[in-house]
PDB file of N, CA and C in Angstrom:
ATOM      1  N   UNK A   1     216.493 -30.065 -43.059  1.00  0.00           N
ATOM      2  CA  UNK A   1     217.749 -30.552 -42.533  1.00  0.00           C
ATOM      3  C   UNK A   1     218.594 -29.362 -42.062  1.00  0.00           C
ATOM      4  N   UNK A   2     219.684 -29.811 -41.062  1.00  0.00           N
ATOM      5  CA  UNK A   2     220.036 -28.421 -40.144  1.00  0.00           C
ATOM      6  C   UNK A   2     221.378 -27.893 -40.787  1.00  0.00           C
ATOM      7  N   UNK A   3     221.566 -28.536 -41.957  1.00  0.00           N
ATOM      8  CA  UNK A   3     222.818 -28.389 -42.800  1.00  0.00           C
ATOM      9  C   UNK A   3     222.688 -27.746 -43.404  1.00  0.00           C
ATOM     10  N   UNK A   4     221.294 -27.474 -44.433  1.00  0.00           N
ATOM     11  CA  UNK A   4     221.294 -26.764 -45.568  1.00  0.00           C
ATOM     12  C   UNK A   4     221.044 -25.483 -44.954  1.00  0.00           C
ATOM     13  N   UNK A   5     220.187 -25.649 -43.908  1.00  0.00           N
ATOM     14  CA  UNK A   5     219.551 -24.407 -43.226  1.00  0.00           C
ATOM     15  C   UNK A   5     220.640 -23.442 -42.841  1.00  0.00           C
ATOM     16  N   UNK A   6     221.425 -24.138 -41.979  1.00  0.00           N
ATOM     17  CA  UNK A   6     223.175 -23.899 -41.548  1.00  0.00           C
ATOM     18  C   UNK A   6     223.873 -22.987 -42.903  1.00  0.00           C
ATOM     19  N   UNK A   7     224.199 -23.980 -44.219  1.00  0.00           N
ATOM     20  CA  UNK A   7     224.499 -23.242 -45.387  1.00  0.00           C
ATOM     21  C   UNK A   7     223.910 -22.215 -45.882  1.00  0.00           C
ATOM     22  N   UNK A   8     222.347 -21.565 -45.597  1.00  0.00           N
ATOM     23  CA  UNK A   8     222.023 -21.166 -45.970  1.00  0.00           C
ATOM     24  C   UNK A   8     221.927 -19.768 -45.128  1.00  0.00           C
ATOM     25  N   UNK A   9     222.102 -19.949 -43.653  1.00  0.00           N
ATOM     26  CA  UNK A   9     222.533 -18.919 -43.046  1.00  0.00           C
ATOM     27  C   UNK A   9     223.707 -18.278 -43.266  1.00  0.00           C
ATOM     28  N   UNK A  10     224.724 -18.976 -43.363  1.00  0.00           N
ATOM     29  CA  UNK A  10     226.364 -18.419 -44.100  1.00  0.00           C
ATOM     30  C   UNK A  10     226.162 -17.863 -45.078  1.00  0.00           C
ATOM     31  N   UNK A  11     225.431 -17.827 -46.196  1.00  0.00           N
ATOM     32  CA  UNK A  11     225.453 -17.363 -47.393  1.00  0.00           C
ATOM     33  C   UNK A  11     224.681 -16.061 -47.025  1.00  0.00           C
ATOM     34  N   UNK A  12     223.697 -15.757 -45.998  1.00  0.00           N
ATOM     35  CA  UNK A  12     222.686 -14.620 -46.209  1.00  0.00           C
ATOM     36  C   UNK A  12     222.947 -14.105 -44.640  1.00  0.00           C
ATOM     37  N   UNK A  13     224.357 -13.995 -44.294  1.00  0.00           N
ATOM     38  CA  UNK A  13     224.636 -13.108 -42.670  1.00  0.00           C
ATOM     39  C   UNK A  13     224.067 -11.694 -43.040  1.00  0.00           C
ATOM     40  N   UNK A  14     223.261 -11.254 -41.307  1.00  0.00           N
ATOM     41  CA  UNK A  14     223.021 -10.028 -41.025  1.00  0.00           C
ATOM     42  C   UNK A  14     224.473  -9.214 -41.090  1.00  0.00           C
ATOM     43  N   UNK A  15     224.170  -8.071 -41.523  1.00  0.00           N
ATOM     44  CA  UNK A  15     225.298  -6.983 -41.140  1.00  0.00           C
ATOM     45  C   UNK A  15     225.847  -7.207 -39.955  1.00  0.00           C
ATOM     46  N   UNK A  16     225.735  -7.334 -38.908  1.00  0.00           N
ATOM     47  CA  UNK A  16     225.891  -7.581 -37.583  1.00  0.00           C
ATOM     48  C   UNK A  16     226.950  -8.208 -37.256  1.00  0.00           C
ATOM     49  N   UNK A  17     225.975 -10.312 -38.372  1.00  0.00           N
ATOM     50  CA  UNK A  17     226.828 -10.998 -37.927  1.00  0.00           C
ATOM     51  C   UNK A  17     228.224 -10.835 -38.823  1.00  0.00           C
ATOM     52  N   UNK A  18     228.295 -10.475 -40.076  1.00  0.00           N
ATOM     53  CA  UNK A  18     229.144 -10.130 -41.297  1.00  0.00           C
ATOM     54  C   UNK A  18     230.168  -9.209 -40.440  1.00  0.00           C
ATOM     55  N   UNK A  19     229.866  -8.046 -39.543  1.00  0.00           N
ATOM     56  CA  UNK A  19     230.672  -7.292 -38.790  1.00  0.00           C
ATOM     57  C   UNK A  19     231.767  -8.005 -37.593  1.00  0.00           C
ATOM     58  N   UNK A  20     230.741  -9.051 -36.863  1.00  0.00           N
ATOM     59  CA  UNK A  20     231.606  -9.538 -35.938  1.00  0.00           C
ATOM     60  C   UNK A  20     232.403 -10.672 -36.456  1.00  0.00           C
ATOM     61  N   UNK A  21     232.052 -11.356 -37.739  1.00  0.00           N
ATOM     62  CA  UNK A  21     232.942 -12.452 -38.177  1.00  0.00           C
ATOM     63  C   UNK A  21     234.050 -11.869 -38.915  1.00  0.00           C
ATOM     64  N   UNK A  22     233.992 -10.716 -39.123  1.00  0.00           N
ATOM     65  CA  UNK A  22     235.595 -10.047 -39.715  1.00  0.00           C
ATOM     66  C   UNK A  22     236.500 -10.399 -38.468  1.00  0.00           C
ATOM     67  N   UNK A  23     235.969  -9.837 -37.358  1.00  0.00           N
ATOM     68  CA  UNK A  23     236.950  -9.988 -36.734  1.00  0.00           C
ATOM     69  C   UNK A  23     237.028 -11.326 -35.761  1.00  0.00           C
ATOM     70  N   UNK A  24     236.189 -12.287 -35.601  1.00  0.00           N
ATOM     71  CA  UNK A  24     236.709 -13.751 -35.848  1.00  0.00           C
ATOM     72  C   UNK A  24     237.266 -14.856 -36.334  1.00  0.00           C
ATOM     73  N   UNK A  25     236.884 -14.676 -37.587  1.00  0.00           N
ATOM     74  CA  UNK A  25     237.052 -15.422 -38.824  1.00  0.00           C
ATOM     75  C   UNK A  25     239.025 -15.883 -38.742  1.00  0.00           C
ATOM     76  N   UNK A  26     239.194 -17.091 -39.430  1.00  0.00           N
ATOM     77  CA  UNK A  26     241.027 -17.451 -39.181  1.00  0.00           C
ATOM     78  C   UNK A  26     241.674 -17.053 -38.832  1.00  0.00           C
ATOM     79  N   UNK A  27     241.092 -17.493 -37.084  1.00  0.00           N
ATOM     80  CA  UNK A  27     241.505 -17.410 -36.453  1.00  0.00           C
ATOM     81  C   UNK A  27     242.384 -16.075 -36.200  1.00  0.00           C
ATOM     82  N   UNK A  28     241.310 -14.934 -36.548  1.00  0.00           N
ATOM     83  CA  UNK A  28     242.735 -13.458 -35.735  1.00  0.00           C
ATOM     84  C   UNK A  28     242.033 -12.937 -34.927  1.00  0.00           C
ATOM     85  N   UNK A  29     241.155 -13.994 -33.710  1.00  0.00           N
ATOM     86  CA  UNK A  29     241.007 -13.014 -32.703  1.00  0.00           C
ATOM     87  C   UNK A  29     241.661 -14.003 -31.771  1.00  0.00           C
ATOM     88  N   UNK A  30     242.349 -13.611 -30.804  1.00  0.00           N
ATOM     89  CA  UNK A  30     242.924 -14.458 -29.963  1.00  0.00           C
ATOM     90  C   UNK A  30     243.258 -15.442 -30.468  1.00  0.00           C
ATOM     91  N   UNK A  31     243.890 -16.023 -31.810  1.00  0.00           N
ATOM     92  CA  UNK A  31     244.152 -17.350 -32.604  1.00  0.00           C
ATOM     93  C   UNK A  31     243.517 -18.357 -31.787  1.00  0.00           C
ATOM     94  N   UNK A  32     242.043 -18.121 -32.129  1.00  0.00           N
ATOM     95  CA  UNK A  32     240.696 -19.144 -31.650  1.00  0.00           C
ATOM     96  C   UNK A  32     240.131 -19.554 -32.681  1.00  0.00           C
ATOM     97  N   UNK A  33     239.850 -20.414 -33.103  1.00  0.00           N
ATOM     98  CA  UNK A  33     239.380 -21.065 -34.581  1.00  0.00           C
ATOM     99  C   UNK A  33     237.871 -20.941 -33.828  1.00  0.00           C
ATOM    100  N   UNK A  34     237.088 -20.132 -34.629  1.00  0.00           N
ATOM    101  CA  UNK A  34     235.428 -19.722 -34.434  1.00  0.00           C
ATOM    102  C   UNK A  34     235.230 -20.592 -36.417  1.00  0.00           C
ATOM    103  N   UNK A  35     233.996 -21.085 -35.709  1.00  0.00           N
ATOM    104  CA  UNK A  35     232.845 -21.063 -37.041  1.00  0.00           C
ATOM    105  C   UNK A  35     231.431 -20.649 -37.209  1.00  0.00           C
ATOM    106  N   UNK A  36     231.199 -20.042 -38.176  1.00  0.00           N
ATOM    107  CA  UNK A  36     229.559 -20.109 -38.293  1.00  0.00           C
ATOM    108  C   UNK A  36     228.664 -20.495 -38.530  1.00  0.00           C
ATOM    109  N   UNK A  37     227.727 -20.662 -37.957  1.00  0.00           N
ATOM    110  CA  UNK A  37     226.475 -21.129 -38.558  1.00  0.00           C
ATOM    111  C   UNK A  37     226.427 -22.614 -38.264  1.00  0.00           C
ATOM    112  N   UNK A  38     226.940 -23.194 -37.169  1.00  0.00           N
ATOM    113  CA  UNK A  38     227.326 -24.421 -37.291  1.00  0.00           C
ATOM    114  C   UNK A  38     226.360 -25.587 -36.523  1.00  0.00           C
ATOM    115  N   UNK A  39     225.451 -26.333 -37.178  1.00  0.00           N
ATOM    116  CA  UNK A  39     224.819 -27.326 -36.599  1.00  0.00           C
ATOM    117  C   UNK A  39     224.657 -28.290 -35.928  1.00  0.00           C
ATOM    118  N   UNK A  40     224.276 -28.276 -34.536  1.00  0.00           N
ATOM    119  CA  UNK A  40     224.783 -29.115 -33.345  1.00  0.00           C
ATOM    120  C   UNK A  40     223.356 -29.682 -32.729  1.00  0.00           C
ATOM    121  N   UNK A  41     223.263 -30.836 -33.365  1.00  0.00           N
ATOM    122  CA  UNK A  41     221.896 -31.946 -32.979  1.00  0.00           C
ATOM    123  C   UNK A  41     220.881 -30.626 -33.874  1.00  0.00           C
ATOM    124  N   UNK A  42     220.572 -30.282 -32.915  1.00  0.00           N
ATOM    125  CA  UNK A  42     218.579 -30.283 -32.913  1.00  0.00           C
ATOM    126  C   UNK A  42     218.831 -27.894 -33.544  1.00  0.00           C
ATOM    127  N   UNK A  43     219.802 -27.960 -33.322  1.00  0.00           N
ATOM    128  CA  UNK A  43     220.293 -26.420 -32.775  1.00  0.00           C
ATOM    129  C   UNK A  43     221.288 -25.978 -34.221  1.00  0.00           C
ATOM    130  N   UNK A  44     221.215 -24.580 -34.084  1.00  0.00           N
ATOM    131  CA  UNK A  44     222.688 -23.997 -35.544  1.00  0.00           C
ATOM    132  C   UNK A  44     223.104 -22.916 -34.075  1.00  0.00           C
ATOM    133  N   UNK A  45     224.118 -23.126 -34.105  1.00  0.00           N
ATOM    134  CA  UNK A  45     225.117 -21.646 -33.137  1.00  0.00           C
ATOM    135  C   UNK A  45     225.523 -20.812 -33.903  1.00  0.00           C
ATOM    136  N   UNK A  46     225.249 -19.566 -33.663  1.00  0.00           N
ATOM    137  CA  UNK A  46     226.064 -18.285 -34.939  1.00  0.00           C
ATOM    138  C   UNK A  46     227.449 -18.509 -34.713  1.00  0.00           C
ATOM    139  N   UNK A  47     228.131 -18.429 -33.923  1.00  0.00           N
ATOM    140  CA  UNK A  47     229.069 -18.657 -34.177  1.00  0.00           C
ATOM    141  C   UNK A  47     230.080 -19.275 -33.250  1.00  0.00           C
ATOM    142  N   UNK A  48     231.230 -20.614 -33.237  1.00  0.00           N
ATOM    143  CA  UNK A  48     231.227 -21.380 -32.019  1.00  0.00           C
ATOM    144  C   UNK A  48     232.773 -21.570 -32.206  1.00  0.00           C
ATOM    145  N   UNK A  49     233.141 -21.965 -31.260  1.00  0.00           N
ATOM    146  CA  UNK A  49     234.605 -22.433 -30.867  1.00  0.00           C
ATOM    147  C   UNK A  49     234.733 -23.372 -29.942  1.00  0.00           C
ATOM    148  N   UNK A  50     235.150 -24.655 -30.981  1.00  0.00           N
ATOM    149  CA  UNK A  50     235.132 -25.920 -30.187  1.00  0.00           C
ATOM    150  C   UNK A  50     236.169 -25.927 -29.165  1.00  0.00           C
ATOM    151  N   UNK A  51     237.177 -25.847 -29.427  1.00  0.00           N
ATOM    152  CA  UNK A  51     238.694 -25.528 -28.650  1.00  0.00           C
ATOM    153  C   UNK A  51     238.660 -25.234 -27.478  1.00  0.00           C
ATOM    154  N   UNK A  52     238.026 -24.071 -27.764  1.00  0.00           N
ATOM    155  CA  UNK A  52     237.519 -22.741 -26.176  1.00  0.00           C
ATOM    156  C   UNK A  52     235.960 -22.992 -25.615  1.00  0.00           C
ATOM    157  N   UNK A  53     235.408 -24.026 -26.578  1.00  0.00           N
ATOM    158  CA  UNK A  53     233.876 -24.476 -25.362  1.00  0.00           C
ATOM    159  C   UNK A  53     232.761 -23.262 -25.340  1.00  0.00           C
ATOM    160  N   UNK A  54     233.078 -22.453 -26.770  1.00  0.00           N
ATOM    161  CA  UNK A  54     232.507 -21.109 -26.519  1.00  0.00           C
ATOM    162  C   UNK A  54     231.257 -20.819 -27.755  1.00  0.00           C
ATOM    163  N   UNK A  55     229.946 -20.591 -27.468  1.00  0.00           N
ATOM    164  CA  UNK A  55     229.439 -20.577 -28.180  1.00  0.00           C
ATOM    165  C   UNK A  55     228.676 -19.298 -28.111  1.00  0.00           C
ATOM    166  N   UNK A  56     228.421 -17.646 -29.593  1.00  0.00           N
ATOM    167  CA  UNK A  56     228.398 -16.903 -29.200  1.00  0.00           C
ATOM    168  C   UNK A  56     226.521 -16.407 -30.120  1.00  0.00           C
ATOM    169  N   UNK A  57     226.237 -16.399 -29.713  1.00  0.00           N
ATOM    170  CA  UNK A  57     224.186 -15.430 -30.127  1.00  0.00           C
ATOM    171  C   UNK A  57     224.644 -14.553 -30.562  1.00  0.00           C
ATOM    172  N   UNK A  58     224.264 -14.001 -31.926  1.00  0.00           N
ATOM    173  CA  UNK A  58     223.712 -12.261 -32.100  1.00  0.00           C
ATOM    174  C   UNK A  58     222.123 -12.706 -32.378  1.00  0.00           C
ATOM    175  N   UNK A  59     221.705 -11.598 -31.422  1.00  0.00           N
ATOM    176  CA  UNK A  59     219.923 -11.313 -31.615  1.00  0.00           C
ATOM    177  C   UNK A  59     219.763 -10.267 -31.902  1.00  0.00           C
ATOM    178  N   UNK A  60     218.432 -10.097 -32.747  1.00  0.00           N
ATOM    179  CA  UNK A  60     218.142  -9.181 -33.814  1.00  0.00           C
ATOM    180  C   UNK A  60     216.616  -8.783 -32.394  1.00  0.00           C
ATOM    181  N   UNK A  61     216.020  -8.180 -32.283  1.00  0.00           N
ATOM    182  CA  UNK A  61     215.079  -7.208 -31.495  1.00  0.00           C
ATOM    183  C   UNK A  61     213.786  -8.821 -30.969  1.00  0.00           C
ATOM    184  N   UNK A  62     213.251  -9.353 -32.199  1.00  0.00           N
ATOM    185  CA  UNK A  62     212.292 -10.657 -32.324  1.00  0.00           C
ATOM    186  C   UNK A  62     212.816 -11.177 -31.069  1.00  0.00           C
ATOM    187  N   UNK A  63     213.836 -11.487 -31.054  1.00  0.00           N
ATOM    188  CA  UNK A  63     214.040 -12.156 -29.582  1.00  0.00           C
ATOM    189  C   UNK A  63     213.631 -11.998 -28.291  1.00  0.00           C
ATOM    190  N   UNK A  64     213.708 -10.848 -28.101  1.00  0.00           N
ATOM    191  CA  UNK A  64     212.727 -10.207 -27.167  1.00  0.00           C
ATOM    192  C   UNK A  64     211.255 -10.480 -26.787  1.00  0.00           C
ATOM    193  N   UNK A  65     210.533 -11.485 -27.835  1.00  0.00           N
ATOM    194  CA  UNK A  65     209.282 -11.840 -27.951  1.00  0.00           C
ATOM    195  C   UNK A  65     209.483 -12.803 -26.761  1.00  0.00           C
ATOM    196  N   UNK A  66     208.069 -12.966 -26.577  1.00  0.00           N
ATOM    197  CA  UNK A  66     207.904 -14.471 -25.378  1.00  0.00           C
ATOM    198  C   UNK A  66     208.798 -15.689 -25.831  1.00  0.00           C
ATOM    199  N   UNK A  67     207.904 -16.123 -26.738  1.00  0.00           N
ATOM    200  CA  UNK A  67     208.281 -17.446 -27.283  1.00  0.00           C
ATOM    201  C   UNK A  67     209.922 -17.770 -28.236  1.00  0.00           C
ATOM    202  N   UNK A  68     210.365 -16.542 -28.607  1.00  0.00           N
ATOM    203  CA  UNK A  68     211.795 -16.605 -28.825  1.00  0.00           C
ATOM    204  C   UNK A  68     212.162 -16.964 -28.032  1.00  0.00           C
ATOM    205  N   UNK A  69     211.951 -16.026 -26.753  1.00  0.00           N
ATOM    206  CA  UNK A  69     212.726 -15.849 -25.532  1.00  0.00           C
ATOM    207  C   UNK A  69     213.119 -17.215 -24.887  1.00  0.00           C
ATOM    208  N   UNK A  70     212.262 -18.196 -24.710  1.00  0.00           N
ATOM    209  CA  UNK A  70     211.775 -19.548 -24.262  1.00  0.00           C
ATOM    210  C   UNK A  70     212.658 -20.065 -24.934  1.00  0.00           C
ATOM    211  N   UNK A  71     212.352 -20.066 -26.565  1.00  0.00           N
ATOM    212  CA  UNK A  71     213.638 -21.024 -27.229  1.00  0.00           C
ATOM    213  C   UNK A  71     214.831 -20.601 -26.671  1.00  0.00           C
ATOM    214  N   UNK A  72     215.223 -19.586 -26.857  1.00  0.00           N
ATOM    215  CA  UNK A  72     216.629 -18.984 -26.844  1.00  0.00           C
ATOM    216  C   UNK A  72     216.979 -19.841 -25.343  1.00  0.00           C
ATOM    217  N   UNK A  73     215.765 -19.768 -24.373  1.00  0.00           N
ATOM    218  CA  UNK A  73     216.466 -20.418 -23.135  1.00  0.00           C
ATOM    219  C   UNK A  73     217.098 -21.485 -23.037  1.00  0.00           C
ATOM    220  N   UNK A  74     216.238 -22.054 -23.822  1.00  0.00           N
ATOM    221  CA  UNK A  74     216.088 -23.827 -24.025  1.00  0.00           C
ATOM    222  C   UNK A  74     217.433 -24.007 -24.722  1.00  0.00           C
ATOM    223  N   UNK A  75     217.951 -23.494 -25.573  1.00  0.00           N
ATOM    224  CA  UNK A  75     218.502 -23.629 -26.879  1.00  0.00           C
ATOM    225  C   UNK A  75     220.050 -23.506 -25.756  1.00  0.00           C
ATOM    226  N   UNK A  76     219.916 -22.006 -24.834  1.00  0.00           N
ATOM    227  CA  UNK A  76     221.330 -22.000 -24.091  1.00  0.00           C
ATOM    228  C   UNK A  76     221.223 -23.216 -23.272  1.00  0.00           C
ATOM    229  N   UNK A  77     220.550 -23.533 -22.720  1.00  0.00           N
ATOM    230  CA  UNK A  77     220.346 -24.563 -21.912  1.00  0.00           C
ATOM    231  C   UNK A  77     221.172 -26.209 -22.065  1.00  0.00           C
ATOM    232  N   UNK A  78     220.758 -26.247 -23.148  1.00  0.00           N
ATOM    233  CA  UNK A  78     220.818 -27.217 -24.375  1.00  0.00           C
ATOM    234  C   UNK A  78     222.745 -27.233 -24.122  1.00  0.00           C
ATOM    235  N   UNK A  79     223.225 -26.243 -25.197  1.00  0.00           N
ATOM    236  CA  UNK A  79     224.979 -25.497 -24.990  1.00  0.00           C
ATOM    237  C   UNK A  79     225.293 -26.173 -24.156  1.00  0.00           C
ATOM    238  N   UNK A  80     224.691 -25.409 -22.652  1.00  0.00           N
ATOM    239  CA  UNK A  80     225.762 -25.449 -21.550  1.00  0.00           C
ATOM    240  C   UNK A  80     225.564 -26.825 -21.278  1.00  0.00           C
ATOM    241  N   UNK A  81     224.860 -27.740 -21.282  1.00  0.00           N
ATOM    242  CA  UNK A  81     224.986 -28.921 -20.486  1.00  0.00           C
ATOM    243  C   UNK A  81     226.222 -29.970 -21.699  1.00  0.00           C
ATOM    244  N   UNK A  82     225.848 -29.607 -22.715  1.00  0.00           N
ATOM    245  CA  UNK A  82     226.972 -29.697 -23.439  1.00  0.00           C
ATOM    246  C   UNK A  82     228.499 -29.462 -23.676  1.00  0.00           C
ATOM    247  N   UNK A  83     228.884 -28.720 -22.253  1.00  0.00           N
ATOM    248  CA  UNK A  83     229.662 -28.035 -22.053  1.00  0.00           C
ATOM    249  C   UNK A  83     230.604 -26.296 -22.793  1.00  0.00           C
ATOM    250  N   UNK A  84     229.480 -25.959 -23.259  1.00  0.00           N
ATOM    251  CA  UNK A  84     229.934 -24.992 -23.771  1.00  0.00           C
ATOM    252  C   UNK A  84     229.198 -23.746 -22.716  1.00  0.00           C
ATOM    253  N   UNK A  85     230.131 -22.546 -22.810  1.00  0.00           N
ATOM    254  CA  UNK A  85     229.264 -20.927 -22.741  1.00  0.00           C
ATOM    255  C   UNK A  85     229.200 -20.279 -23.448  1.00  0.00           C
ATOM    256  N   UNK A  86     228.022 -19.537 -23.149  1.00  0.00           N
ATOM    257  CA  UNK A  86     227.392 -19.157 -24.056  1.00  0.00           C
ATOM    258  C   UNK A  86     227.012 -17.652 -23.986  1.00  0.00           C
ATOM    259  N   UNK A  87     227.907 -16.777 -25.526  1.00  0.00           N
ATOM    260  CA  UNK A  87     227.328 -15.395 -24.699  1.00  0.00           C
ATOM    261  C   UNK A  87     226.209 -14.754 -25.804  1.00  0.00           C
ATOM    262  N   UNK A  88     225.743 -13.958 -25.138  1.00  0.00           N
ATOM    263  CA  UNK A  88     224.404 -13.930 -26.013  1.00  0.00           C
ATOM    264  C   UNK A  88     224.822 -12.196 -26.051  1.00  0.00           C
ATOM    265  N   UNK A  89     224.545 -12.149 -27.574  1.00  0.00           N
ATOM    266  CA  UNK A  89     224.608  -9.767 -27.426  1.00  0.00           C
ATOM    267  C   UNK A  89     223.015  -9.766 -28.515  1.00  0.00           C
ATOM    268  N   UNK A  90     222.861  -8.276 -28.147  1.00  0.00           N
ATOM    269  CA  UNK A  90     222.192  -8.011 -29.102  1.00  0.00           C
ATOM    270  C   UNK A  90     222.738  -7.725 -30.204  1.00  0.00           C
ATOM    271  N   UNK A  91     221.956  -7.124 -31.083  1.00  0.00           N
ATOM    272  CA  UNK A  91     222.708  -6.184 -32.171  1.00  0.00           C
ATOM    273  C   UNK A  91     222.683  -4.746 -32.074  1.00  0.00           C
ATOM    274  N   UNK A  92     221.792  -4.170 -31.013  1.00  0.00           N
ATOM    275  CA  UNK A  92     222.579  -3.144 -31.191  1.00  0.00           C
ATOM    276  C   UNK A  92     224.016  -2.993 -29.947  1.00  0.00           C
ATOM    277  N   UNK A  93     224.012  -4.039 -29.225  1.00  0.00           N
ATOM    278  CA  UNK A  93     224.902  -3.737 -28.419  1.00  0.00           C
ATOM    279  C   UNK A  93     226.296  -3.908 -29.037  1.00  0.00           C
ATOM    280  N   UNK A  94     225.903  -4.792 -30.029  1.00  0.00           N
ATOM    281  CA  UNK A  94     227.025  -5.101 -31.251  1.00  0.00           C
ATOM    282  C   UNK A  94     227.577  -3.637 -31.764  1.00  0.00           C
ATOM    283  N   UNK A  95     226.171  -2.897 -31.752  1.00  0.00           N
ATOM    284  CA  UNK A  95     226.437  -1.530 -32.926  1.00  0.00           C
ATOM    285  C   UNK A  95     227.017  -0.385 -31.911  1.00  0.00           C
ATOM    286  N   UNK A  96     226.501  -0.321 -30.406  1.00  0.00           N
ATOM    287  CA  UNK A  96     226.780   0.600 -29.550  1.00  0.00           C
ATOM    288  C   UNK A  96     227.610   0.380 -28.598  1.00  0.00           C
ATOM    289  N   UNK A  97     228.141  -0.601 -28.931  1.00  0.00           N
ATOM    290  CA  UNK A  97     229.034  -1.234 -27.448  1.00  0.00           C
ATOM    291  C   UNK A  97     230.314  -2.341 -28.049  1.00  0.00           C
ATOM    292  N   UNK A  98     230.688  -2.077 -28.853  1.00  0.00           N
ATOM    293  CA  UNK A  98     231.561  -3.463 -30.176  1.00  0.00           C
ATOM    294  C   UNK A  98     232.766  -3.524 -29.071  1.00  0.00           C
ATOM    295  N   UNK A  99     233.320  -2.450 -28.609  1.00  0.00           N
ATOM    296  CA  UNK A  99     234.309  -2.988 -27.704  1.00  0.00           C
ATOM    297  C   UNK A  99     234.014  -3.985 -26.914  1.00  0.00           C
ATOM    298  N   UNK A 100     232.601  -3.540 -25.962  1.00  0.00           N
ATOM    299  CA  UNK A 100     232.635  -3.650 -24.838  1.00  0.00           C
ATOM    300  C   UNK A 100     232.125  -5.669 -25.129  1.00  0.00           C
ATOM    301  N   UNK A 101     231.557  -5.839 -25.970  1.00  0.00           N
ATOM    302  CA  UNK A 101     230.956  -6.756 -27.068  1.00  0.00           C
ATOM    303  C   UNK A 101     232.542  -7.786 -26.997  1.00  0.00           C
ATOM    304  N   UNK A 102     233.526  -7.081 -27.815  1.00  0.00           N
ATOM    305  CA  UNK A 102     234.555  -7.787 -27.903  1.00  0.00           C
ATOM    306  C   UNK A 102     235.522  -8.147 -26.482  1.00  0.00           C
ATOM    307  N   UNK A 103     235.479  -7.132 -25.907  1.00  0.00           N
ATOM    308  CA  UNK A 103     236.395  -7.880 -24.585  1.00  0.00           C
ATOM    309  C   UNK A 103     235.570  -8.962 -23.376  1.00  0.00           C
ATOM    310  N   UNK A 104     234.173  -8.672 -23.662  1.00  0.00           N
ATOM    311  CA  UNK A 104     233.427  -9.875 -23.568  1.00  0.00           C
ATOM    312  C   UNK A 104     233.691 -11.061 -23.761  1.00  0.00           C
ATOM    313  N   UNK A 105     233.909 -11.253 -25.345  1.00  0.00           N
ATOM    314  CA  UNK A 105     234.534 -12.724 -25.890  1.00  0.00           C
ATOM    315  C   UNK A 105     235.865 -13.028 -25.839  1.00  0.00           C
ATOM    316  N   UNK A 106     236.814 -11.651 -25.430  1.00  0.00           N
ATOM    317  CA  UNK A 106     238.175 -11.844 -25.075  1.00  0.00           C
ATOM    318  C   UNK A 106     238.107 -12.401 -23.412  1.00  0.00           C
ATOM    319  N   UNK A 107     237.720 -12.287 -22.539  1.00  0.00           N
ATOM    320  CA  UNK A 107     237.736 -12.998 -21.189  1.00  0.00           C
ATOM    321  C   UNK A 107     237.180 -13.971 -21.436  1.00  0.00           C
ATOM    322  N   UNK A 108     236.372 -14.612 -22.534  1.00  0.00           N
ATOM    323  CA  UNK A 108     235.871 -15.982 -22.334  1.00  0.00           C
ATOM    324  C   UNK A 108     236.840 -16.895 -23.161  1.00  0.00           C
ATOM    325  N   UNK A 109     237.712 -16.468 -23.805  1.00  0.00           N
ATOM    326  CA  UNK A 109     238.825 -16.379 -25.108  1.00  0.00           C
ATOM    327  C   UNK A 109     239.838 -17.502 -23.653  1.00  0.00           C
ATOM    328  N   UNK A 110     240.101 -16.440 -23.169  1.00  0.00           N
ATOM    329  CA  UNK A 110     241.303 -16.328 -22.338  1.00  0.00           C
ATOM    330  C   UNK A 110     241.403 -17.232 -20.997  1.00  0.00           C
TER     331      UNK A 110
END
């Protein structure tokens, strides 16, 4: 079930995602109510904002594989017809680029 799975991602975040939800989390980035880990039909979004239609990926390197890759398509695919966007980072762009990472989600914020 995509709930427990969901709960069970919240409880065991990558560094990554633990890094970028400091600075999401109640609402103190752009007072945008983001959640994590949150289960939508068939799909979990790392982290989403119903309000703002915004739904955001951290990928860990695996993604890069074929068949990730495919899901991951499917999966944005899925989002947008749903009306959400969708931004996808890596992690290290998380680790080498956090600004550039954050004013990313600030123009989609805004």
């Amino acid at each position: 079930m995509n709930s427990d799975k969901a709960r069970n991602l919240r409880k065991n975040m990558t560094e990554f995602e633990q890094k970028l939800w400091q600075y999401l989390r109640d609402r103190r980035f752009c007072n945008a109510k983001f959640r994590r880990q949150v289960p939508i039909q068939n799909y979990i979004a790392d982290f989403i904002c119903f309000e703002k239609r915004i739904v955001i990926e951290l990928d860990g390197s695996g993604h890069l594989e074929q068949t990730q890759y495919e899901y991951d398509r499917k999966r944005d695919d899925f989002f947008k017809q749903q009306g959400y966007t969708v931004l996808r980072f890596y992690n290290n762009e998380l680790s080498n680029n956090f600004e550039g990472v954050m004013d990313t989600i600030y123009k989609a914020v805004n």
